[in-house]
PDB file of N, CA and C in Angstrom:
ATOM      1  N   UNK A   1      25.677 117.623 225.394  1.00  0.00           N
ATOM      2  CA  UNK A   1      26.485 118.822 225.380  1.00  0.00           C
ATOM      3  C   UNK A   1      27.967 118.476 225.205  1.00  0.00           C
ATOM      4  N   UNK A   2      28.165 117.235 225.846  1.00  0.00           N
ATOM      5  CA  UNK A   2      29.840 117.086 226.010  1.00  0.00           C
ATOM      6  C   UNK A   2      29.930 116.519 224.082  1.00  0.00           C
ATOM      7  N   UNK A   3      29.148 115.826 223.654  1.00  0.00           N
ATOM      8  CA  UNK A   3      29.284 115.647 222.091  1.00  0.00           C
ATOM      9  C   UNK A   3      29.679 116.601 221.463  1.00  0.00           C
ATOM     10  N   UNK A   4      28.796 118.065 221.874  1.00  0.00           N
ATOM     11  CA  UNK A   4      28.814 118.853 221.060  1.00  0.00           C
ATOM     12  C   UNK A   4      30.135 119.798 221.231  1.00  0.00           C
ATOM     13  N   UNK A   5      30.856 119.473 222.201  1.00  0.00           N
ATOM     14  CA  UNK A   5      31.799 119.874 222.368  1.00  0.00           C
ATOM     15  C   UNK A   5      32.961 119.534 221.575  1.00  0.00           C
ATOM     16  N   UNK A   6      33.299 118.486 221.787  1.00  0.00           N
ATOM     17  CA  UNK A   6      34.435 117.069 221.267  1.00  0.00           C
ATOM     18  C   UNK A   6      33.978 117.706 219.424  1.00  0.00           C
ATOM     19  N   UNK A   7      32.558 117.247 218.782  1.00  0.00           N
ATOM     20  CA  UNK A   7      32.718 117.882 217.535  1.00  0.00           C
ATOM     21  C   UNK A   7      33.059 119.558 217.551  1.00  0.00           C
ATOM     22  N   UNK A   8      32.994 120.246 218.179  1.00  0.00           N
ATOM     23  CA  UNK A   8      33.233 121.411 217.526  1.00  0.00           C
ATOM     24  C   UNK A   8      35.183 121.805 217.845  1.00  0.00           C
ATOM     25  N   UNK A   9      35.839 120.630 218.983  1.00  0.00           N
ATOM     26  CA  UNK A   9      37.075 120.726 219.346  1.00  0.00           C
ATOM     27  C   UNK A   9      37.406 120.022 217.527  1.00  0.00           C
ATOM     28  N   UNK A  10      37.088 119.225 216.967  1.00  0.00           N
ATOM     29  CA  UNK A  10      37.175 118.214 215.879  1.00  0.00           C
ATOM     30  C   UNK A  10      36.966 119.510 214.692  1.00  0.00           C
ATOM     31  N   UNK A  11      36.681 120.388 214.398  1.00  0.00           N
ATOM     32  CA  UNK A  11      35.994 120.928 213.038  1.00  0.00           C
ATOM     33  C   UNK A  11      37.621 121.346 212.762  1.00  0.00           C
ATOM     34  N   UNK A  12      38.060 122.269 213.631  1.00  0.00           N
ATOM     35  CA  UNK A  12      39.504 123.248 213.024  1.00  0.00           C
ATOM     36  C   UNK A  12      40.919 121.788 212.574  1.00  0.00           C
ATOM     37  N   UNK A  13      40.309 120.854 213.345  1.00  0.00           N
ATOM     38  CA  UNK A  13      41.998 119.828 212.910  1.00  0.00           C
ATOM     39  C   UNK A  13      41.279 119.463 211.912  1.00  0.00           C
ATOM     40  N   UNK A  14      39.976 119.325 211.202  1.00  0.00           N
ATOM     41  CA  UNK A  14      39.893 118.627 210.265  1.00  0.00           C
ATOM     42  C   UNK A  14      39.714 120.107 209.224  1.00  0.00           C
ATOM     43  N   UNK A  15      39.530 120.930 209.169  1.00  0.00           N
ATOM     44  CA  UNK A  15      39.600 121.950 208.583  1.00  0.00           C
ATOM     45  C   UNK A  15      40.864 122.302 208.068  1.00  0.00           C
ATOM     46  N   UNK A  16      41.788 121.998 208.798  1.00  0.00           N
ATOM     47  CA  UNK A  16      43.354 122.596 208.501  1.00  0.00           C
ATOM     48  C   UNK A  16      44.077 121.612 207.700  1.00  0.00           C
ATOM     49  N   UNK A  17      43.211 120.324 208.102  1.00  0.00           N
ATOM     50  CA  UNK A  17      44.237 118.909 207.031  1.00  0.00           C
ATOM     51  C   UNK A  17      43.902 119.060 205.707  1.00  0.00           C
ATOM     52  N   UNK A  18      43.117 120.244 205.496  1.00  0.00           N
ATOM     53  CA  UNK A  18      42.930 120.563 203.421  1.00  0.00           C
ATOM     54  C   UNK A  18      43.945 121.169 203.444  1.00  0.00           C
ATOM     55  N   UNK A  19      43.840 122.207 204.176  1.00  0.00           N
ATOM     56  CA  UNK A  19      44.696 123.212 204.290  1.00  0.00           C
ATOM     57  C   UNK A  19      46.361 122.973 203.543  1.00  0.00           C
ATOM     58  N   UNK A  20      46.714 122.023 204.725  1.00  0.00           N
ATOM     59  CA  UNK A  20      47.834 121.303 204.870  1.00  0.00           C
ATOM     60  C   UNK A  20      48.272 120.995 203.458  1.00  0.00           C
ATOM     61  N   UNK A  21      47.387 120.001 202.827  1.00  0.00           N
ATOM     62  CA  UNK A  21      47.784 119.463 201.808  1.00  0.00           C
ATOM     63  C   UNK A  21      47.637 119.990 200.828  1.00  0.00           C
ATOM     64  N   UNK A  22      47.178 121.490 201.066  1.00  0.00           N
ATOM     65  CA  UNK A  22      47.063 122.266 199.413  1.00  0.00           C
ATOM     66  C   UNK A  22      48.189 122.828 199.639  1.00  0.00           C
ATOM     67  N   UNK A  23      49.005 123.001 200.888  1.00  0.00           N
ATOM     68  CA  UNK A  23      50.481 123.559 200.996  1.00  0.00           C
ATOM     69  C   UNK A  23      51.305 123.245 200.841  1.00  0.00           C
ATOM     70  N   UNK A  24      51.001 121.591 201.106  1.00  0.00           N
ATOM     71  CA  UNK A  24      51.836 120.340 200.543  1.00  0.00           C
ATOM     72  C   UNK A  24      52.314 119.997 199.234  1.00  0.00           C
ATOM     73  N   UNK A  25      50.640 120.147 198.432  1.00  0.00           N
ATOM     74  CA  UNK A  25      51.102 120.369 197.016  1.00  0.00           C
ATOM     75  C   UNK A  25      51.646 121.408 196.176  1.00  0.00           C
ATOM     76  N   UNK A  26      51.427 122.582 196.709  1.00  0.00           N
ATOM     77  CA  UNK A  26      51.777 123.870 196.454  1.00  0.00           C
ATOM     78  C   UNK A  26      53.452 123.701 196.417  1.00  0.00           C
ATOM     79  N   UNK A  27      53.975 123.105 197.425  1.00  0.00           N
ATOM     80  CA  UNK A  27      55.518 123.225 197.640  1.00  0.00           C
ATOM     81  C   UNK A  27      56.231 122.061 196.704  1.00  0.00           C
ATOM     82  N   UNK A  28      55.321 120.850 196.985  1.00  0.00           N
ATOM     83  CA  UNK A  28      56.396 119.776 195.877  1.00  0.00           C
ATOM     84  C   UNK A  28      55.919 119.760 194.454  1.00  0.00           C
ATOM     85  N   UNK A  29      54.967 120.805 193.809  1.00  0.00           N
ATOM     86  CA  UNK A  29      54.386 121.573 192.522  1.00  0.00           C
ATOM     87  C   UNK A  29      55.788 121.683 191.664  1.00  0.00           C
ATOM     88  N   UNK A  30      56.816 122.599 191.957  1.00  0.00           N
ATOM     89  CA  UNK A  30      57.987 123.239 191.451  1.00  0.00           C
ATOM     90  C   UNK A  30      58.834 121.412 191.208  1.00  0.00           C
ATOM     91  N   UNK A  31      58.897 120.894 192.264  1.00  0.00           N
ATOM     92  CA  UNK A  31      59.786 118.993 192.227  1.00  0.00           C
ATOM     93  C   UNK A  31      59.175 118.322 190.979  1.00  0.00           C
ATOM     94  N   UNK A  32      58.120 118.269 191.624  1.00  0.00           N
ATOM     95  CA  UNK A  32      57.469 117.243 190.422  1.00  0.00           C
ATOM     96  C   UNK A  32      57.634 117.852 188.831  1.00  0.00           C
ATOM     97  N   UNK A  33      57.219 118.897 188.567  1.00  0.00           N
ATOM     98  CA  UNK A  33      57.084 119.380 187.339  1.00  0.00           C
ATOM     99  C   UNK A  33      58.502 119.368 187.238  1.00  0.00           C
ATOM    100  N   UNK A  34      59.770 119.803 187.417  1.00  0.00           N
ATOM    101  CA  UNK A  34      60.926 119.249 186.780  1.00  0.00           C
ATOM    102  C   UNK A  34      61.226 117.835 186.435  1.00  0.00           C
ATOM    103  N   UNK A  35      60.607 117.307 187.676  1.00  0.00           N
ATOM    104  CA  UNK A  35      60.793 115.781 187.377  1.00  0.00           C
ATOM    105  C   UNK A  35      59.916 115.349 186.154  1.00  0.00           C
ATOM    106  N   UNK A  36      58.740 115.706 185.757  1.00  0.00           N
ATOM    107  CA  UNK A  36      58.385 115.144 184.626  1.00  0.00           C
ATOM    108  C   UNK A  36      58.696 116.072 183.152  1.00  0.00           C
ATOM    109  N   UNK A  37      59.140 117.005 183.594  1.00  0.00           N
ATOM    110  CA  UNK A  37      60.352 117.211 182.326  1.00  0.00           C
ATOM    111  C   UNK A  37      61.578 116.590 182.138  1.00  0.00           C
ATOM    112  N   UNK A  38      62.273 116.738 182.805  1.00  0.00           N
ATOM    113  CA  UNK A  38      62.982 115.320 182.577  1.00  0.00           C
ATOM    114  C   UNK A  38      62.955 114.484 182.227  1.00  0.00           C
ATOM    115  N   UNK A  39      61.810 114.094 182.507  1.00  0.00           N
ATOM    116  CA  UNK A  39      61.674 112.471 182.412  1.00  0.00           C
ATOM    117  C   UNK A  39      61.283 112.247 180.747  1.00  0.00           C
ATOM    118  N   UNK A  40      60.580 113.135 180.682  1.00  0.00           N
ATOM    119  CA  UNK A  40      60.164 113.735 178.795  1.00  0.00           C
ATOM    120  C   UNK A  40      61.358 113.962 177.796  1.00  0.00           C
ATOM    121  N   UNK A  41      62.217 114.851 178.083  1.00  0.00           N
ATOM    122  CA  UNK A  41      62.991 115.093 177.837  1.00  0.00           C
ATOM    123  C   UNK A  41      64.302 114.052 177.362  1.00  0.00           C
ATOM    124  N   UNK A  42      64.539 112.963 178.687  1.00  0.00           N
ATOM    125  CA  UNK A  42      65.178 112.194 178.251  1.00  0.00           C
ATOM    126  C   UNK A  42      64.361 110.462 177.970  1.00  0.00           C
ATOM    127  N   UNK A  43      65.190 109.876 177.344  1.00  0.00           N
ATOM    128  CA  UNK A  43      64.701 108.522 176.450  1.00  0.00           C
ATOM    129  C   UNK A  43      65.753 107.503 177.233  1.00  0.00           C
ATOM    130  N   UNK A  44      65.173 106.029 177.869  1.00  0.00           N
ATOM    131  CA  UNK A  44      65.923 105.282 178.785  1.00  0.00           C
ATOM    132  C   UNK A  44      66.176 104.149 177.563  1.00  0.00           C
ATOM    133  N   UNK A  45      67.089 103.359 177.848  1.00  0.00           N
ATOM    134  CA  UNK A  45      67.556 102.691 176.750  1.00  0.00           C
ATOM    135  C   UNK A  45      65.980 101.388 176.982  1.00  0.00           C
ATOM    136  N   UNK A  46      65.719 100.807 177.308  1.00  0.00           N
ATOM    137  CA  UNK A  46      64.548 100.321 177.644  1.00  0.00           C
ATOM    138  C   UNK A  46      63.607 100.869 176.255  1.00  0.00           C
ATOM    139  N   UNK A  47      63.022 102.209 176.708  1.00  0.00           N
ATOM    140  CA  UNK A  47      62.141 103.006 175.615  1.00  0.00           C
ATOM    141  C   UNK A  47      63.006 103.078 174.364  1.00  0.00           C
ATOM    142  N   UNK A  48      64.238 103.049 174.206  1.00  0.00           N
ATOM    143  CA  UNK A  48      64.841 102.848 172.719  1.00  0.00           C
ATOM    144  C   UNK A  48      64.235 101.863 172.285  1.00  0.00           C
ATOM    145  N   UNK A  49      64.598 100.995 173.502  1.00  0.00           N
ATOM    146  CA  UNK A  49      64.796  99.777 172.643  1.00  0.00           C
ATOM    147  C   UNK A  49      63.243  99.725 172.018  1.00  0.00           C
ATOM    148  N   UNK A  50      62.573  99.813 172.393  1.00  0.00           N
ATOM    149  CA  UNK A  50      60.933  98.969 172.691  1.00  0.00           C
ATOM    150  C   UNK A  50      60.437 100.119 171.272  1.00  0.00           C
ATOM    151  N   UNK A  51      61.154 101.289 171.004  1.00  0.00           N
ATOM    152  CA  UNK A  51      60.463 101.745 170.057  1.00  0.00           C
ATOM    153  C   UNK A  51      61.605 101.178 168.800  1.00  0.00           C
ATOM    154  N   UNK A  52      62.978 101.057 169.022  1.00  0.00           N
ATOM    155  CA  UNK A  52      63.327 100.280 167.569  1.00  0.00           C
ATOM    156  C   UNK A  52      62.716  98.672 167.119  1.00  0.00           C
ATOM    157  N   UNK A  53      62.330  97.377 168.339  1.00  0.00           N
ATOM    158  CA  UNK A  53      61.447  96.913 167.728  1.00  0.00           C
ATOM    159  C   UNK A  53      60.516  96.663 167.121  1.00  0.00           C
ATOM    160  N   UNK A  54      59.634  98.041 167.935  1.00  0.00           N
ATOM    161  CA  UNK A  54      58.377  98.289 167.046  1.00  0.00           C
ATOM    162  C   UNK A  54      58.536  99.039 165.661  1.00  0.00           C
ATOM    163  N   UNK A  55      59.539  99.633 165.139  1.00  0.00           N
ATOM    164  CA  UNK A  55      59.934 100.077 163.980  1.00  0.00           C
ATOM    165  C   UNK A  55      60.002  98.961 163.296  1.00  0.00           C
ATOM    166  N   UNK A  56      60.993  97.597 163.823  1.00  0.00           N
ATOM    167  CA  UNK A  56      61.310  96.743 162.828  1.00  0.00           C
ATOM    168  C   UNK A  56      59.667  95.882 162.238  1.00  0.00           C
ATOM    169  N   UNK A  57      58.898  95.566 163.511  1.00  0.00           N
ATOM    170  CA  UNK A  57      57.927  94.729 163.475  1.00  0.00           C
ATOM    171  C   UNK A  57      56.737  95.784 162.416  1.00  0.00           C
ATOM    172  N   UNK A  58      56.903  96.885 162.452  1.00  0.00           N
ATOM    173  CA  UNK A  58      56.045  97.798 161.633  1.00  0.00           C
ATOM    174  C   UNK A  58      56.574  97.762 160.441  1.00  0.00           C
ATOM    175  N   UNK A  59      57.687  97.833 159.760  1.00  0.00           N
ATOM    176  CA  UNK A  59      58.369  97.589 158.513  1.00  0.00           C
ATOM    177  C   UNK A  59      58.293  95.971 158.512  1.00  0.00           C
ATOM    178  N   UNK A  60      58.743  95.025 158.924  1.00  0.00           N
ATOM    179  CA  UNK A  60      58.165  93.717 158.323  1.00  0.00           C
ATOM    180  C   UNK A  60      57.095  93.367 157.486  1.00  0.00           C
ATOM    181  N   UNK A  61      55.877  93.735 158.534  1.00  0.00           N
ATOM    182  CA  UNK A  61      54.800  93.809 158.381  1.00  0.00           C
ATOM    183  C   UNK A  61      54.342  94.558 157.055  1.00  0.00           C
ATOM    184  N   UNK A  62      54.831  95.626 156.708  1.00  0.00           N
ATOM    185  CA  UNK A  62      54.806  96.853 155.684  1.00  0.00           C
ATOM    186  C   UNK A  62      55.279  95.411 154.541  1.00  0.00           C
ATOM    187  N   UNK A  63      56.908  95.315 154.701  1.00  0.00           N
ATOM    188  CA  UNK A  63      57.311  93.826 153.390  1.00  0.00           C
ATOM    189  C   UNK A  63      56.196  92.628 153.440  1.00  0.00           C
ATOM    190  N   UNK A  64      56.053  92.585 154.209  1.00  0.00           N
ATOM    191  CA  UNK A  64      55.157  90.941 154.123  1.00  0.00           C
ATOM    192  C   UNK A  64      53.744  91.536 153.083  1.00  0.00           C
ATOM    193  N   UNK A  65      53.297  92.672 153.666  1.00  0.00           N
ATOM    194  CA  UNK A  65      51.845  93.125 153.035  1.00  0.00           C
ATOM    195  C   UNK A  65      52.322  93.295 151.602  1.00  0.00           C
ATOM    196  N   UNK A  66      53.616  93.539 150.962  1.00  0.00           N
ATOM    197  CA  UNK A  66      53.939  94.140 149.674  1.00  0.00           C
ATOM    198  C   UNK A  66      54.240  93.478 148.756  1.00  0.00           C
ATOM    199  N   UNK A  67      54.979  91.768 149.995  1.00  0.00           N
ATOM    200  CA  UNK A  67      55.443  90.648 149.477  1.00  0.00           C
ATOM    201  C   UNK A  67      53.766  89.802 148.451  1.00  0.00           C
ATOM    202  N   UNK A  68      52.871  89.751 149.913  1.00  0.00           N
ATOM    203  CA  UNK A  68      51.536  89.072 149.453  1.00  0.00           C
ATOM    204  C   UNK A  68      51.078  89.622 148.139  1.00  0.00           C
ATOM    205  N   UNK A  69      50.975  91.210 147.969  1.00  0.00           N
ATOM    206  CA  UNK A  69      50.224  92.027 146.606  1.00  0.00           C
ATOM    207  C   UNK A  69      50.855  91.383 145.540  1.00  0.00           C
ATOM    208  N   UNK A  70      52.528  91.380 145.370  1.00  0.00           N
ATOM    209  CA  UNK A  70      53.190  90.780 144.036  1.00  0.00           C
ATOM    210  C   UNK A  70      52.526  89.452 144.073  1.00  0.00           C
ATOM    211  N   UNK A  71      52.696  88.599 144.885  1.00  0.00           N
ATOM    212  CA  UNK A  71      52.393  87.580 144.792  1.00  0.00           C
ATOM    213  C   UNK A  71      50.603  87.058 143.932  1.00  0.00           C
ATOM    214  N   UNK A  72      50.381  88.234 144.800  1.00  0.00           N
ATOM    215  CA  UNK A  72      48.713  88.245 144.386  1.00  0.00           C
ATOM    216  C   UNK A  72      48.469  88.547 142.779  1.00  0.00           C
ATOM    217  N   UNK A  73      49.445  89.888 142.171  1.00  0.00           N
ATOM    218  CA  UNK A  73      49.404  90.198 141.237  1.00  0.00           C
ATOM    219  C   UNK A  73      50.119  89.072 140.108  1.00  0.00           C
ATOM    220  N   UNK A  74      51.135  88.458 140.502  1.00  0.00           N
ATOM    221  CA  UNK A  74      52.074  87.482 140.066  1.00  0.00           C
ATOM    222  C   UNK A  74      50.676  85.963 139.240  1.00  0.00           C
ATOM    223  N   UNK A  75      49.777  85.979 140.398  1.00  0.00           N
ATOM    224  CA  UNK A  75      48.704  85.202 139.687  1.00  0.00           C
ATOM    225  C   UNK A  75      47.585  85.523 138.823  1.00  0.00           C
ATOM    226  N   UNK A  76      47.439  86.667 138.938  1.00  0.00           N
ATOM    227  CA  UNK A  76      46.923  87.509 138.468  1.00  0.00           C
ATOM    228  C   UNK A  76      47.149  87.294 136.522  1.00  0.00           C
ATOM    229  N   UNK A  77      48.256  87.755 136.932  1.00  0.00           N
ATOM    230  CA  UNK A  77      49.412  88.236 135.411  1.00  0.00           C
ATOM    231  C   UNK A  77      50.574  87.785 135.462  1.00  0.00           C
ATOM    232  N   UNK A  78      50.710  86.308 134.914  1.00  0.00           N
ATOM    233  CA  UNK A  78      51.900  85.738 135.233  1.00  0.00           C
ATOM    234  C   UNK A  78      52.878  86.411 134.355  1.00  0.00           C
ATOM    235  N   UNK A  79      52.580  86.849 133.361  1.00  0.00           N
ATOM    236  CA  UNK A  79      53.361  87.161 132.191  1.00  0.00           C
ATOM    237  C   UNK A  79      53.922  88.800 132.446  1.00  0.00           C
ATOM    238  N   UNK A  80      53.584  89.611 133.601  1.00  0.00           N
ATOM    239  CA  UNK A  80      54.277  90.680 133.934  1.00  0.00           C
ATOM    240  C   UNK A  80      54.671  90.448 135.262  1.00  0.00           C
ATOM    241  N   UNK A  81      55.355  89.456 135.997  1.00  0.00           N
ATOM    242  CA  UNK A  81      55.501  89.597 137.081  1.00  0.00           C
ATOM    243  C   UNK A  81      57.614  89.676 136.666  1.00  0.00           C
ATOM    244  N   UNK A  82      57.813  90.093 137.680  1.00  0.00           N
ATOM    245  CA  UNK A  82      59.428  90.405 137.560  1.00  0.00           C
ATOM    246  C   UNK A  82      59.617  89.457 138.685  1.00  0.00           C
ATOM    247  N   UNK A  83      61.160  89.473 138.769  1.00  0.00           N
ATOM    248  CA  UNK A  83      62.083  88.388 139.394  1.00  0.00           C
ATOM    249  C   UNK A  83      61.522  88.838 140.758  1.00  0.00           C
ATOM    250  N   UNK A  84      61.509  87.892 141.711  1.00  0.00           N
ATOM    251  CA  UNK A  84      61.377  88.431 142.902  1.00  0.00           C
ATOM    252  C   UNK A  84      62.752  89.118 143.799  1.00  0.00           C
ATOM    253  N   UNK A  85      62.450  90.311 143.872  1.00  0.00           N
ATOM    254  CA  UNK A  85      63.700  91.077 144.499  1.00  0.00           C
ATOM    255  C   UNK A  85      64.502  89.949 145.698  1.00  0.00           C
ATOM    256  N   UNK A  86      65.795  90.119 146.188  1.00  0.00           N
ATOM    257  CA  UNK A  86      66.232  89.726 147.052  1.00  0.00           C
ATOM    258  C   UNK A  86      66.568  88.232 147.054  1.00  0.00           C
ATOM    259  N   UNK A  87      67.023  87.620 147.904  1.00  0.00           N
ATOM    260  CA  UNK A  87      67.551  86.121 148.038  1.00  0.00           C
ATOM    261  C   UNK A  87      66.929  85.513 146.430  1.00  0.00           C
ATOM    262  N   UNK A  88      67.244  84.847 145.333  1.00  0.00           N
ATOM    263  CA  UNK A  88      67.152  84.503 144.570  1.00  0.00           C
ATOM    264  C   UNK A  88      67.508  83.045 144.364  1.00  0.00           C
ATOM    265  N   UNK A  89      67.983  82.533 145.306  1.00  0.00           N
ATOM    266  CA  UNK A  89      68.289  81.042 145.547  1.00  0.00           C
ATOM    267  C   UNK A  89      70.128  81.307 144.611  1.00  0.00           C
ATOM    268  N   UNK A  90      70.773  79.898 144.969  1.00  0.00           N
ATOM    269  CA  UNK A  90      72.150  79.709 144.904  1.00  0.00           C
ATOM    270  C   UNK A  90      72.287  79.316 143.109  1.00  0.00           C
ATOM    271  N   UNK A  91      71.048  78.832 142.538  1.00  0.00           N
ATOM    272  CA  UNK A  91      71.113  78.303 141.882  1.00  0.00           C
ATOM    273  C   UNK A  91      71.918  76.763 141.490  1.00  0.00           C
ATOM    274  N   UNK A  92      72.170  76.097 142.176  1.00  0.00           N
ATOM    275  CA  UNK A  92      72.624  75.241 142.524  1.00  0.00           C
ATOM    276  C   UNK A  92      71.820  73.942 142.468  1.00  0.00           C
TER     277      UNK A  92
END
């Protein structure tokens, strides 16, 4: 009997700790959601940065793939290949 007591003193505190925390979230709902607008909104120099490397490393990559095709085509058809654009040596 005394068990059944102690659990039924136990049901309402554990009943109310949902409670609690749906009130909890309910209130810092309005915080957070500004905070992750914000956070959207603005760009940290960090995330600049990390997306202008990946620009450069994505355009390299783009020349190198465009560099290989001439090259490819260059054996291909030696007799239509053009000067290779850019640094051309000193001639020297």
């Amino acid at each position: 009997m005394r068990g059944f007591v102690m659990m039924m003193a136990a049901v309402p505190l554990l009943a109310t700790g949902g409670c609690v925390r749906t009130a909890w979230n309910v209130a810092t709902l309005p915080v957070k959601a500004v905070g992750k607008g914000a956070d959207v909104m603005t760009t940290s120099p960090k995330e600049r940065d990390e997306k202008y490397v990946r620009q450069q490393r994505k355009q390299a990559e783009s020349d190198e793939k465009e560099r290989r095709e001439r090259e490819k085509a260059c054996r291909k058809h030696p007799d239509q290949c053009e000067a290779e654009p850019g640094y051309a040596g000193a001639g020297r």
